[in-house]
C-alpha atoms as a PDB file:
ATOM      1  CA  UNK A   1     -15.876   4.012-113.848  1.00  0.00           C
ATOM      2  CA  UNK A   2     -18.197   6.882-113.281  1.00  0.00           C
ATOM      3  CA  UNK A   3     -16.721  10.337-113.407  1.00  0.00           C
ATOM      4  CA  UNK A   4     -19.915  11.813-113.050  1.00  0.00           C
ATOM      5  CA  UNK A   5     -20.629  14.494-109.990  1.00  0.00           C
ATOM      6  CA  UNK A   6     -22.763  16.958-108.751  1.00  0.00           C
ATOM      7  CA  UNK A   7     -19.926  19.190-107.854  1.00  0.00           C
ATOM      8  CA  UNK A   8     -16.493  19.742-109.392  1.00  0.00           C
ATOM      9  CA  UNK A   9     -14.019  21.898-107.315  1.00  0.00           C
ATOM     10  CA  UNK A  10     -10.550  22.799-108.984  1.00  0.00           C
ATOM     11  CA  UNK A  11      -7.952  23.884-106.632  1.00  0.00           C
ATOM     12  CA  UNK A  12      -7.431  22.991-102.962  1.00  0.00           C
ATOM     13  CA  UNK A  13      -6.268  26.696-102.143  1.00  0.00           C
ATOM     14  CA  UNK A  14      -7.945  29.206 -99.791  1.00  0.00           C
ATOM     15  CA  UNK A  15     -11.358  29.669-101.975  1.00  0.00           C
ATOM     16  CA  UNK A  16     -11.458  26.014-103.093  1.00  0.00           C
ATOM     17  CA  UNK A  17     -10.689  24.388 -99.928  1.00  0.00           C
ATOM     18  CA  UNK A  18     -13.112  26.534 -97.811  1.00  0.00           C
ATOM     19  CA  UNK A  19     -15.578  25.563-100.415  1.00  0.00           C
ATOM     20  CA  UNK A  20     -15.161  22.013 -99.978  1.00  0.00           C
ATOM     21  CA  UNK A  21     -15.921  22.165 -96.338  1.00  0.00           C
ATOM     22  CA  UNK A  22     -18.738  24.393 -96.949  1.00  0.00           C
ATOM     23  CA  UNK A  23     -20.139  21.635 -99.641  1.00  0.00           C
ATOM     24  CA  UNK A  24     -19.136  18.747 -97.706  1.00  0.00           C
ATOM     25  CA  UNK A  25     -22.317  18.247 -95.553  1.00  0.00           C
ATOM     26  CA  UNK A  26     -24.654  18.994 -98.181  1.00  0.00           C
ATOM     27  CA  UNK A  27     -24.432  15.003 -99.321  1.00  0.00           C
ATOM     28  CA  UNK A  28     -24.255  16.147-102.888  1.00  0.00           C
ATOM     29  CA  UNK A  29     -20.887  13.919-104.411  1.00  0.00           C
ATOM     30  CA  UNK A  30     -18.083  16.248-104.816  1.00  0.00           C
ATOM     31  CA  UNK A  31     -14.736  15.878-106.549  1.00  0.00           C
ATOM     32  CA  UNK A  32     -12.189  18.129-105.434  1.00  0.00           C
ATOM     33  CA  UNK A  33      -8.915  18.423-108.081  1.00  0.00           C
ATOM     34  CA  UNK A  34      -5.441  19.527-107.553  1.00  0.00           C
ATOM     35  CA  UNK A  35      -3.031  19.912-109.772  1.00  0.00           C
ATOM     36  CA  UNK A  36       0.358  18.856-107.555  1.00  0.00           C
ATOM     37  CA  UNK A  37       0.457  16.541-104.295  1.00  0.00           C
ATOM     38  CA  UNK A  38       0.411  16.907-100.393  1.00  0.00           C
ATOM     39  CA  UNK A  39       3.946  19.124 -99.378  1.00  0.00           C
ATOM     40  CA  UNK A  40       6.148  16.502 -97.749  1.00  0.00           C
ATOM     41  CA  UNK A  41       6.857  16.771 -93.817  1.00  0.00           C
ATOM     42  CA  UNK A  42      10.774  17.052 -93.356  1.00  0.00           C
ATOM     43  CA  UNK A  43      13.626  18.798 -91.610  1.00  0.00           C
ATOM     44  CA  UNK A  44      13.766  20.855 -94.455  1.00  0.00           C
ATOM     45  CA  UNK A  45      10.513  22.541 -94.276  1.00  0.00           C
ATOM     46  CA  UNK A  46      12.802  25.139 -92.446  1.00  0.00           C
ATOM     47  CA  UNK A  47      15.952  25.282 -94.720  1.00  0.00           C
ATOM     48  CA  UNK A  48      16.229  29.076 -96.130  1.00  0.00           C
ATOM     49  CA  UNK A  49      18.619  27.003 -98.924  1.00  0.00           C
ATOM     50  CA  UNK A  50      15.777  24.733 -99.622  1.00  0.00           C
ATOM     51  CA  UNK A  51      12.860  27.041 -99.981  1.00  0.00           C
ATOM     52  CA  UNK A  52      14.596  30.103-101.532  1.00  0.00           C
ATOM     53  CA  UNK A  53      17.323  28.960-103.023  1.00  0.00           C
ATOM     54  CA  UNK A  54      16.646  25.327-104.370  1.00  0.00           C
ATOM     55  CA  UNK A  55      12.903  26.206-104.417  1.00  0.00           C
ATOM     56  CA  UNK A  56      11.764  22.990-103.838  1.00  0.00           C
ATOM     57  CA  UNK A  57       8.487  23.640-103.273  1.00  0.00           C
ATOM     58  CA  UNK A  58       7.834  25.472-105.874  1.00  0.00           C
ATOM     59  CA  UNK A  59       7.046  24.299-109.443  1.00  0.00           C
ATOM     60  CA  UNK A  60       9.899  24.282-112.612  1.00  0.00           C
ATOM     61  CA  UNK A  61       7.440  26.992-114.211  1.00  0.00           C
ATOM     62  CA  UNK A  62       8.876  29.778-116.159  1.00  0.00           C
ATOM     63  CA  UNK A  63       7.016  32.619-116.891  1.00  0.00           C
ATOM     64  CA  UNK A  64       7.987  36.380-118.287  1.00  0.00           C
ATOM     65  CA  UNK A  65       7.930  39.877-117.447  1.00  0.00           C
ATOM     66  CA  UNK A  66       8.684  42.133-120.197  1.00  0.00           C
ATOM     67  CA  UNK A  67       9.800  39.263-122.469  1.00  0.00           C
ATOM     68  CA  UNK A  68      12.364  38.084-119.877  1.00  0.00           C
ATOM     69  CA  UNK A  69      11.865  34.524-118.416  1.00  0.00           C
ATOM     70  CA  UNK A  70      12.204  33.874-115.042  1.00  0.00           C
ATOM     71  CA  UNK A  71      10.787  31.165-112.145  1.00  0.00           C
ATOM     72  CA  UNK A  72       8.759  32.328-110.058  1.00  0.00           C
ATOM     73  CA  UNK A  73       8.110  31.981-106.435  1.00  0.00           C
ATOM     74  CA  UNK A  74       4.882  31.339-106.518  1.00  0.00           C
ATOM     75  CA  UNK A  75       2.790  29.834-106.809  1.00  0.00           C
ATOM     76  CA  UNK A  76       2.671  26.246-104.718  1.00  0.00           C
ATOM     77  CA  UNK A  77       1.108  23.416-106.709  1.00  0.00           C
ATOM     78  CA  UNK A  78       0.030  21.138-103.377  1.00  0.00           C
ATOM     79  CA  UNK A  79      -3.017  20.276-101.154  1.00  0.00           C
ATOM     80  CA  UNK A  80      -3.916  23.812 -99.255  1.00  0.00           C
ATOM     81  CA  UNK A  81      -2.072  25.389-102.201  1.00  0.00           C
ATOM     82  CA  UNK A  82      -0.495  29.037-101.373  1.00  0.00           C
ATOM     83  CA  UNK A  83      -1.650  28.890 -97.748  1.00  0.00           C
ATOM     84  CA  UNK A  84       0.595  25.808 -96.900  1.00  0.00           C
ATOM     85  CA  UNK A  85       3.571  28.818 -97.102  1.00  0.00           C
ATOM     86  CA  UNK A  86       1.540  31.699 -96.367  1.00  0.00           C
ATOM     87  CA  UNK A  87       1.962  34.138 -93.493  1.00  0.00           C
ATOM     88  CA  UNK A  88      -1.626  33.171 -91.753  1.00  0.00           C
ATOM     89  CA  UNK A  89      -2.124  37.038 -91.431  1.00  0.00           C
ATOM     90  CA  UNK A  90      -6.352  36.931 -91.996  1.00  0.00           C
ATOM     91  CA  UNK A  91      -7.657  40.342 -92.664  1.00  0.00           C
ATOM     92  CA  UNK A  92     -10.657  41.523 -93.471  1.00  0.00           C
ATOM     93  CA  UNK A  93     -11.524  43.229 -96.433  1.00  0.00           C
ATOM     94  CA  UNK A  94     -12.529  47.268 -95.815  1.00  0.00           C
ATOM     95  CA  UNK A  95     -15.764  48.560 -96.270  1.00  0.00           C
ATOM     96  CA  UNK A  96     -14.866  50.915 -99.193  1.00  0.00           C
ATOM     97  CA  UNK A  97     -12.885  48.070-100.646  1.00  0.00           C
ATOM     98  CA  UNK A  98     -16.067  46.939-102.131  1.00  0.00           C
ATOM     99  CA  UNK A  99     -16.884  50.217-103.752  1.00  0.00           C
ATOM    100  CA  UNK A 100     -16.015  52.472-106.776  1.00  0.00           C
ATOM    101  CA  UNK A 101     -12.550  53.370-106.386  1.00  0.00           C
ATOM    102  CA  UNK A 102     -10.692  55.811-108.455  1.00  0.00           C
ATOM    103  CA  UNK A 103      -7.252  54.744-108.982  1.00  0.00           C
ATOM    104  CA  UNK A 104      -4.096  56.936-110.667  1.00  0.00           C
ATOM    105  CA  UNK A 105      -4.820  54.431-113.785  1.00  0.00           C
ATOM    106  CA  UNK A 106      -8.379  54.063-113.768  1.00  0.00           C
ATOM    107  CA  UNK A 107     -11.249  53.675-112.146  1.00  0.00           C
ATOM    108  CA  UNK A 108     -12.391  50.045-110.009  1.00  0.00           C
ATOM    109  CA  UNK A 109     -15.840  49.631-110.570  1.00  0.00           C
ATOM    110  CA  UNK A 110     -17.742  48.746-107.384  1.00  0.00           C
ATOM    111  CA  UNK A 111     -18.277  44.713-106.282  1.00  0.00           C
ATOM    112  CA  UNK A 112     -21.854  43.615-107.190  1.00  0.00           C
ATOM    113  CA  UNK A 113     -22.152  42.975-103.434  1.00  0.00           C
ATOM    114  CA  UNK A 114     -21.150  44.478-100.321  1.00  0.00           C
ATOM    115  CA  UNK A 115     -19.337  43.836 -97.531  1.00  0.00           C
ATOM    116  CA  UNK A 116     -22.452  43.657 -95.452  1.00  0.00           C
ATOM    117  CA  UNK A 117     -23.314  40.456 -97.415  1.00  0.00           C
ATOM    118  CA  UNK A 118     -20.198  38.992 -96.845  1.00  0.00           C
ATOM    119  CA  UNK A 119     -19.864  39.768 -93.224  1.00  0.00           C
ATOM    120  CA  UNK A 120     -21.549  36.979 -91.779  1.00  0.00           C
ATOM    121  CA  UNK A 121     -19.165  34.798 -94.036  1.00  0.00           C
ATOM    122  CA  UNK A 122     -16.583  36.094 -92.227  1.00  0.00           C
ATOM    123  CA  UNK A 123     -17.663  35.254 -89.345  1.00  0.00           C
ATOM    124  CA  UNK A 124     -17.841  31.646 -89.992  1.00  0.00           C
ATOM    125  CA  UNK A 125     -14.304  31.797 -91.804  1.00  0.00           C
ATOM    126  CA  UNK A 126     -12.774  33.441 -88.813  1.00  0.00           C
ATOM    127  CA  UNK A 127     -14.433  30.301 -86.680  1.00  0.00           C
ATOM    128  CA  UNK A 128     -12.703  27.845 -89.069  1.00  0.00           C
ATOM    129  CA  UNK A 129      -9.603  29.529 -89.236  1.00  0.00           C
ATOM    130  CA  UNK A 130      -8.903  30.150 -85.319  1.00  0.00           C
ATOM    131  CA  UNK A 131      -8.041  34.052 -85.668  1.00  0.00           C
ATOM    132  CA  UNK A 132      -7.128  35.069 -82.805  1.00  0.00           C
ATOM    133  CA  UNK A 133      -7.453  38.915 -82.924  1.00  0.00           C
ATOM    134  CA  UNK A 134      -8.272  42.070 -80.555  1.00  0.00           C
ATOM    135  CA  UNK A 135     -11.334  43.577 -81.310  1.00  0.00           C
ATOM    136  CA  UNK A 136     -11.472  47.439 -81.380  1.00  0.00           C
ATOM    137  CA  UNK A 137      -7.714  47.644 -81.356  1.00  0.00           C
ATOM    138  CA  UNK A 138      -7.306  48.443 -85.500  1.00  0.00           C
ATOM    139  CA  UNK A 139      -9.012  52.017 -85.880  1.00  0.00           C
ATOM    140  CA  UNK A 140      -9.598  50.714 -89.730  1.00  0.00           C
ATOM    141  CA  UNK A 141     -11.478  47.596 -88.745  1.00  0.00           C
ATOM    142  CA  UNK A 142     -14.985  47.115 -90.623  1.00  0.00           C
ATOM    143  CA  UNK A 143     -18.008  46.616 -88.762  1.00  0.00           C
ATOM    144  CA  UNK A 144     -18.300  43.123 -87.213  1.00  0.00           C
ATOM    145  CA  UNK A 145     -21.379  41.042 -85.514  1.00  0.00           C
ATOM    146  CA  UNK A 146     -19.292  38.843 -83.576  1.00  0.00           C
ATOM    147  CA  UNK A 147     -15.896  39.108 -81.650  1.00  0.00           C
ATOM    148  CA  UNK A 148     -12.689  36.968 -82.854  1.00  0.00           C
ATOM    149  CA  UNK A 149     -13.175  33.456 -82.091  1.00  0.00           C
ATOM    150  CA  UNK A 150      -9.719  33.632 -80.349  1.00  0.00           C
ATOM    151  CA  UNK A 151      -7.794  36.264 -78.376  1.00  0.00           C
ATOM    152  CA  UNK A 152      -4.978  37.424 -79.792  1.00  0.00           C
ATOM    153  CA  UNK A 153      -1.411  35.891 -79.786  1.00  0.00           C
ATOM    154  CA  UNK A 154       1.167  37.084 -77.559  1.00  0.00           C
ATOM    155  CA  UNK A 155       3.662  39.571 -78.673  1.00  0.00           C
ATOM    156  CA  UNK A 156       7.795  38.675 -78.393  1.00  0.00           C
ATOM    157  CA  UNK A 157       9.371  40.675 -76.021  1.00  0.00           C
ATOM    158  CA  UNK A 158      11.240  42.755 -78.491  1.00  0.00           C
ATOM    159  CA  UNK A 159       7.514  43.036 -80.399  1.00  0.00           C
ATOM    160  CA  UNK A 160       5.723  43.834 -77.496  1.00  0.00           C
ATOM    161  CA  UNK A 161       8.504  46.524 -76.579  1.00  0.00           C
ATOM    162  CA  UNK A 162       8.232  48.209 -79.391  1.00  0.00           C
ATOM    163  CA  UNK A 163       4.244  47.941 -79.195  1.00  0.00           C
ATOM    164  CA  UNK A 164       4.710  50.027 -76.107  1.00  0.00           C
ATOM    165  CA  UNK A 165       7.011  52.465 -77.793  1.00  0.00           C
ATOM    166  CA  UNK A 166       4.476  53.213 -80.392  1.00  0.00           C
ATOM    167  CA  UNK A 167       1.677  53.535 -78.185  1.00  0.00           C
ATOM    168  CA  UNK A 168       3.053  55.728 -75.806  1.00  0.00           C
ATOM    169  CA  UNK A 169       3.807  57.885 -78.881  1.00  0.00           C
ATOM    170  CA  UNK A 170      -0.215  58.285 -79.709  1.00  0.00           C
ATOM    171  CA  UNK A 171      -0.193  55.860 -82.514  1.00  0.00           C
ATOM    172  CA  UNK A 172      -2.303  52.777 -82.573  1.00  0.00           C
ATOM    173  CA  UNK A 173      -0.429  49.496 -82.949  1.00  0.00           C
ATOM    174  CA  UNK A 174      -2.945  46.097 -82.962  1.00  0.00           C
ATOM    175  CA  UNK A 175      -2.100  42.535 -82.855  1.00  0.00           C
ATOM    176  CA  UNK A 176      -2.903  40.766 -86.277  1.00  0.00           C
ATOM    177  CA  UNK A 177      -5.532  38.568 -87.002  1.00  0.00           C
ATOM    178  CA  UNK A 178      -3.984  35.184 -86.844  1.00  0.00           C
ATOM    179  CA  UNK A 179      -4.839  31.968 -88.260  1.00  0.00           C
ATOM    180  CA  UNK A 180      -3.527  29.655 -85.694  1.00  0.00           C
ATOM    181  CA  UNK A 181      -4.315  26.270 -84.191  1.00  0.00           C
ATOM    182  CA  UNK A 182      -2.965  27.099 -80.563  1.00  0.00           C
ATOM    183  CA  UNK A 183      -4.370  23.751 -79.000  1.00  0.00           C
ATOM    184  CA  UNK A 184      -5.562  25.379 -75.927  1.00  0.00           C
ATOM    185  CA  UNK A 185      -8.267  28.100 -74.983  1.00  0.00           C
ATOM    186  CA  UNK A 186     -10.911  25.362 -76.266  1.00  0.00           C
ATOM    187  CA  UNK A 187      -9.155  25.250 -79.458  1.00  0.00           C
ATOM    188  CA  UNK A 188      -8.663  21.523 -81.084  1.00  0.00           C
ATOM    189  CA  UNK A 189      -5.808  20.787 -83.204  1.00  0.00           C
ATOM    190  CA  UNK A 190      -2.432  21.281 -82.598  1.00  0.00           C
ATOM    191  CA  UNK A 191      -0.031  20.236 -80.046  1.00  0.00           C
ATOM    192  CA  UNK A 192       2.903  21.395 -80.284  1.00  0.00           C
ATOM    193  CA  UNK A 193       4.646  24.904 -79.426  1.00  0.00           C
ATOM    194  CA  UNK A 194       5.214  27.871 -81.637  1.00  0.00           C
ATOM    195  CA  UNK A 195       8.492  27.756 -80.199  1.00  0.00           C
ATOM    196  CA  UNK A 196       9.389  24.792 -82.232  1.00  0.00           C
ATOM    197  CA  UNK A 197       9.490  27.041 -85.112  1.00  0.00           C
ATOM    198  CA  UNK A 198      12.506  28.626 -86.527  1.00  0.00           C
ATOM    199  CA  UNK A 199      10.976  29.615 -89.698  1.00  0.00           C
ATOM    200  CA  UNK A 200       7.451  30.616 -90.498  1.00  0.00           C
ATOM    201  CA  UNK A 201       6.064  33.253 -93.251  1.00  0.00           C
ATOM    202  CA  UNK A 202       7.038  31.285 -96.171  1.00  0.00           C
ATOM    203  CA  UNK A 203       7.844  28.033 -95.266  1.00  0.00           C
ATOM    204  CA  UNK A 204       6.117  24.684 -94.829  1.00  0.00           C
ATOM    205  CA  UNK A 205       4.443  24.214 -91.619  1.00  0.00           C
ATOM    206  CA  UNK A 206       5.285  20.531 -90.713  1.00  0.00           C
ATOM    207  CA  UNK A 207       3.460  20.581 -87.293  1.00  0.00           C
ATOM    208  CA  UNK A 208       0.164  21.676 -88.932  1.00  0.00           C
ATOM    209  CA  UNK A 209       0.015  24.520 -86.498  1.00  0.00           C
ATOM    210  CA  UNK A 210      -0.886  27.125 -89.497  1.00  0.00           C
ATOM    211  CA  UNK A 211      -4.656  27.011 -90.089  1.00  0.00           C
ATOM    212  CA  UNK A 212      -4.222  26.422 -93.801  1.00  0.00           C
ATOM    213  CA  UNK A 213      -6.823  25.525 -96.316  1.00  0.00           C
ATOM    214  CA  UNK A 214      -5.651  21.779 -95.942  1.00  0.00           C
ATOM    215  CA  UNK A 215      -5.904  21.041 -92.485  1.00  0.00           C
ATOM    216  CA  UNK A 216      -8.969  23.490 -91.713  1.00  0.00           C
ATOM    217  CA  UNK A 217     -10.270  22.736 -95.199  1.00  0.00           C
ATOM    218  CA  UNK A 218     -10.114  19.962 -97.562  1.00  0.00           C
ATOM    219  CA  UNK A 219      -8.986  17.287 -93.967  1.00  0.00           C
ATOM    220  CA  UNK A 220     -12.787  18.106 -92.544  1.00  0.00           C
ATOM    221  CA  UNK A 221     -14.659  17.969 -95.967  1.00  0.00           C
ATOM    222  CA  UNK A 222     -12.732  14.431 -96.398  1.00  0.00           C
ATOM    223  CA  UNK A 223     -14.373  12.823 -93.498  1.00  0.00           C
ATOM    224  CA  UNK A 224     -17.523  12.695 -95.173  1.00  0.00           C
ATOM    225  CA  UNK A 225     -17.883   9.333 -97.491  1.00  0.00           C
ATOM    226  CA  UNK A 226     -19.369  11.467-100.631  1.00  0.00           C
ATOM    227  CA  UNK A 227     -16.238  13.919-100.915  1.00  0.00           C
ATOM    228  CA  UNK A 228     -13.425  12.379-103.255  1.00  0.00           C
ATOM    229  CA  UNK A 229     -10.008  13.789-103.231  1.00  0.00           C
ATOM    230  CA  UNK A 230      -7.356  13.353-106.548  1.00  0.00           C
ATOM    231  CA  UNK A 231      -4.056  14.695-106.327  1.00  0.00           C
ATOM    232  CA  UNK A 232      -1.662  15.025-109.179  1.00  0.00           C
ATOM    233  CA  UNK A 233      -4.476  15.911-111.549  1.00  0.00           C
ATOM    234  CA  UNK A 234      -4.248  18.996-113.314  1.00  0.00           C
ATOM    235  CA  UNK A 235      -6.815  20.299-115.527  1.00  0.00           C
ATOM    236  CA  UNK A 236      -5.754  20.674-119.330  1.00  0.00           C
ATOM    237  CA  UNK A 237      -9.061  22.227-120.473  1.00  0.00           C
ATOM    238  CA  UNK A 238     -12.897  22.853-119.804  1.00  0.00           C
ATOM    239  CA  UNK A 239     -14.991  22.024-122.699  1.00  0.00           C
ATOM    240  CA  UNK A 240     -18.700  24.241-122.838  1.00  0.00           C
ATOM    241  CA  UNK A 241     -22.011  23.356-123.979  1.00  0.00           C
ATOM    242  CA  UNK A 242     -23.486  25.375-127.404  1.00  0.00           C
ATOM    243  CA  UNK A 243     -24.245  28.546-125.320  1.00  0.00           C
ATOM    244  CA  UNK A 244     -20.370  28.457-124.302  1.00  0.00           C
ATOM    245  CA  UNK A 245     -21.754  29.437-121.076  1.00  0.00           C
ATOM    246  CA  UNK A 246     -22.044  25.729-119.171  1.00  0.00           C
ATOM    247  CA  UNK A 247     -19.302  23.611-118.510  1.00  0.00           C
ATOM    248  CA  UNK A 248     -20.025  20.432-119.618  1.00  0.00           C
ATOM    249  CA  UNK A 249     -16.873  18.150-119.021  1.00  0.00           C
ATOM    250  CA  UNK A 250     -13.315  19.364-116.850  1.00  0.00           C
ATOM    251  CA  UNK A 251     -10.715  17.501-119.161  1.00  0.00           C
ATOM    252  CA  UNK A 252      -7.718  16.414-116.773  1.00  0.00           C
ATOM    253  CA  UNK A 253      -4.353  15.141-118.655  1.00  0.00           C
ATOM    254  CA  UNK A 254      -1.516  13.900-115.721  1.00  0.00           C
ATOM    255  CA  UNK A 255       2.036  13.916-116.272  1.00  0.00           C
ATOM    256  CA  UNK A 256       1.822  10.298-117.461  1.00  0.00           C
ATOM    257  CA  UNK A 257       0.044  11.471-120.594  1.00  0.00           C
ATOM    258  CA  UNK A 258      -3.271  10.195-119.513  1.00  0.00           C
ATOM    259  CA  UNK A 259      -6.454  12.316-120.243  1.00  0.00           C
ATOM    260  CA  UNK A 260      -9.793  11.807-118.003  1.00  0.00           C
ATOM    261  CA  UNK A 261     -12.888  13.551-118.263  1.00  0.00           C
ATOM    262  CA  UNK A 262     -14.977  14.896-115.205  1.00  0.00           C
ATOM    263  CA  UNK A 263     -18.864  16.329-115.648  1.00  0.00           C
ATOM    264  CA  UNK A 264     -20.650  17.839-112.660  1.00  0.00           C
ATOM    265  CA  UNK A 265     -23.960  19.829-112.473  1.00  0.00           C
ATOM    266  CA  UNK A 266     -21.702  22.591-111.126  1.00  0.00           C
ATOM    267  CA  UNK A 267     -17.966  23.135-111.502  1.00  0.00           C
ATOM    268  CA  UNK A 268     -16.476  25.585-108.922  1.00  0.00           C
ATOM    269  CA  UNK A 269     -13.284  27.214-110.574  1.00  0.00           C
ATOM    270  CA  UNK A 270     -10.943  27.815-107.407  1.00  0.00           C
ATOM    271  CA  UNK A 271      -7.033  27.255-109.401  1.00  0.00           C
ATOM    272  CA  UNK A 272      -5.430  30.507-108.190  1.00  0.00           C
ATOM    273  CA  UNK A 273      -5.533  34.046-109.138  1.00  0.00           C
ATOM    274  CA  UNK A 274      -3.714  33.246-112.615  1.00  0.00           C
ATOM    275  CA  UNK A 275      -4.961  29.310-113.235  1.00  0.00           C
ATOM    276  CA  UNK A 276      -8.474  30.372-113.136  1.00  0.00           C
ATOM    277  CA  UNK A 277      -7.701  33.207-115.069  1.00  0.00           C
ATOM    278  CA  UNK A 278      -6.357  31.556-117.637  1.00  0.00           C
ATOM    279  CA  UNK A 279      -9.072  28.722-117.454  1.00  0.00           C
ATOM    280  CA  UNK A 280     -11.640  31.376-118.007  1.00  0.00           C
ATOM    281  CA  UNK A 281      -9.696  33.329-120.419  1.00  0.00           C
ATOM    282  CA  UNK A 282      -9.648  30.367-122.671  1.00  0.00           C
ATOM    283  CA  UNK A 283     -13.861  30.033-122.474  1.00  0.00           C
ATOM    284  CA  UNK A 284     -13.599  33.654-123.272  1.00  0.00           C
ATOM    285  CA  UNK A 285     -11.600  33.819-126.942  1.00  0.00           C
ATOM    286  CA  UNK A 286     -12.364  30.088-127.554  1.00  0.00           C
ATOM    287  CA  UNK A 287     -13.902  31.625-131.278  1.00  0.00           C
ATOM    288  CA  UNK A 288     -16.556  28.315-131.497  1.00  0.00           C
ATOM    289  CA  UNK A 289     -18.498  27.800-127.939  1.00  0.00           C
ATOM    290  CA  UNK A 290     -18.751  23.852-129.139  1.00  0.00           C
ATOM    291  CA  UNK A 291     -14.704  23.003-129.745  1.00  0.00           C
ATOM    292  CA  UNK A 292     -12.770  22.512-126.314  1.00  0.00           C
ATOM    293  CA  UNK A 293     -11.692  25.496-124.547  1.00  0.00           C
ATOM    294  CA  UNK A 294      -7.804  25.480-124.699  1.00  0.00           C
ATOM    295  CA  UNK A 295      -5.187  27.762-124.796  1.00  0.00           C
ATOM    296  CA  UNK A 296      -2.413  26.919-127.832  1.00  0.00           C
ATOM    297  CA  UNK A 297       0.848  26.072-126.707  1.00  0.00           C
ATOM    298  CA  UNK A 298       2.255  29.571-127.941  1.00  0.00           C
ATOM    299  CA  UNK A 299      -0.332  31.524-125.809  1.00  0.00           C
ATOM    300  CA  UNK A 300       0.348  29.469-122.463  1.00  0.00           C
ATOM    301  CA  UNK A 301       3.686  29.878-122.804  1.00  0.00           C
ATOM    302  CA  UNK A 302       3.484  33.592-122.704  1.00  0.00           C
ATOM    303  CA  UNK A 303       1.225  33.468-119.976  1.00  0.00           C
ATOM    304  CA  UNK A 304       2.812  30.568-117.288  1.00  0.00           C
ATOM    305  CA  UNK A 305       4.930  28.727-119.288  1.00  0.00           C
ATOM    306  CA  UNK A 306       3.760  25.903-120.595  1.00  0.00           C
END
């Protein structure tokens, strides 16, 4: 069997699923890796008990703050990753956001690029996303070259009643950027009704109304016959060339024991704030560039649990 691409993504999540998409008509042969499985589609997708309590949805993980263990959470080992609970709240980032910031703690050194050359980015994200959003309305909004792609959603009435009240005070209240698959105004998608919903931030969207990274995502990029999907393939290591600087193989070991090795030309690192993290942190203190870049057991435990 060949395990040889030209482009290895890890993580189906909000950078790695977007990515896919991006990739996907380029023809180049792409293998896209995530750790856990697709989130099933049940009745309890809306249980509080389920989510919160049971936390079914979230992996047996314990990690530690201040040498106590605990489970978090987060984060959400599935296809779409985080934004399969997320709140579908779409921001942009600020201006100043990308510049030198001086914190009570330190200083944040600027981004080696701006917002300007991501705003056109945005743009295309916002398209992909269906954010529906008012322009003009948020007095902190960065500059943009092109309206939202959908209007914004319609308040509740006890929302849109206490819109009123604030803006008959002076203040400023705006609608949020949303990332929602309406099925009307042009939109394609869903069918159903938000009002089908009793639970949202948080939970499981069953009716694939939330424009997550796995419907808007990794479901395009998987239409196209040189994109390969594996589920239930979490990456153990990533093993360098000499410089320590390429990778040269993505080492994957399931939870049946078995190891596989992956090479690509290019291997795009998308596992999370804290998997890539600690991906790159073990390139980074591996002492000898040549030997496979691996956290010991001791080390990962600290970190995630292990």
């Amino acid at each position: 069997m060949d395990n040889t691409y030209d482009i290895i993504i890890i993580g189906t999540g909000a950078g790695g699923g977007t990515m896919a998409r991006a990739l996907a008509p380029t023809g180049k042969r792409i293998l896209i890796l995530e750790k856990g499985g697709f989130v099933p589609r049940e009745i309890d997708n809306f249980d509080p008990h389920v989510n919160w309590v049971e936390k079914r949805y979230t992996p047996n993980d314990t990690w530690y703050h201040q040498d106590q263990p605990f489970r978090p959470s987060h984060p959400h080992y599935y296809v779409g990753g985080n934004t399969k609970f997320y709140g579908s709240a779409l921001f942009r980032l600020r201006e100043k956001d990308f510049e030198e910031v001086e914190h009570y703690d330190g200083l944040s050194p600027a981004w080696p690029i701006s917002y300007a050359d991501l705003e056109p980015y945005y743009a295309i994200g916002e398209k992909w996303y269906y954010v529906h959003g008012e322009d003009g309305a948020d007095p902190t909004e960065p500059q943009r070259s092109s309206p939202y792609p959908y209007e914004p959603l319609q308040h509740e009435p006890r929302i849109q009643r206490l819109n009123d009240d604030l803006a008959n005070q002076g203040l400023h209240p705006f609608p949020i950027p949303m990332g929602m698959r309406m099925g009307h105004d042009g939109e394609d998608g869903a069918t159903s009704s938000l009002d089908l919903w009793p639970q949202f931030d948080g939970y499981p969207d069953p009716y694939e109304i939330k424009a997550d990274s796995h419907i808007v995502g990794i479901r395009p990029a998987l239409t196209y016959d040189n994109v390969t999907l594996k589920t239930n393939s979490p990456v153990d290591r990533l093993v360098t060339d000499a410089s320590g600087r390429r990778i040269e193989t993505v080492v994957v070991k399931t939870d049946a024991g078995e190891t596989i090795e992956y090479a690509a030309d290019l291997v795009i690192v998308a596992a999370g704030a804290l998997g890539s993290a600690l991906l790159f942190f073990a390139i980074a203190t591996d002492p000898s560039p040549q030997r496979p870049c691996q956290l010991d057991k001791s080390s990962r435990s600290q970190l995630y649990g292990a």
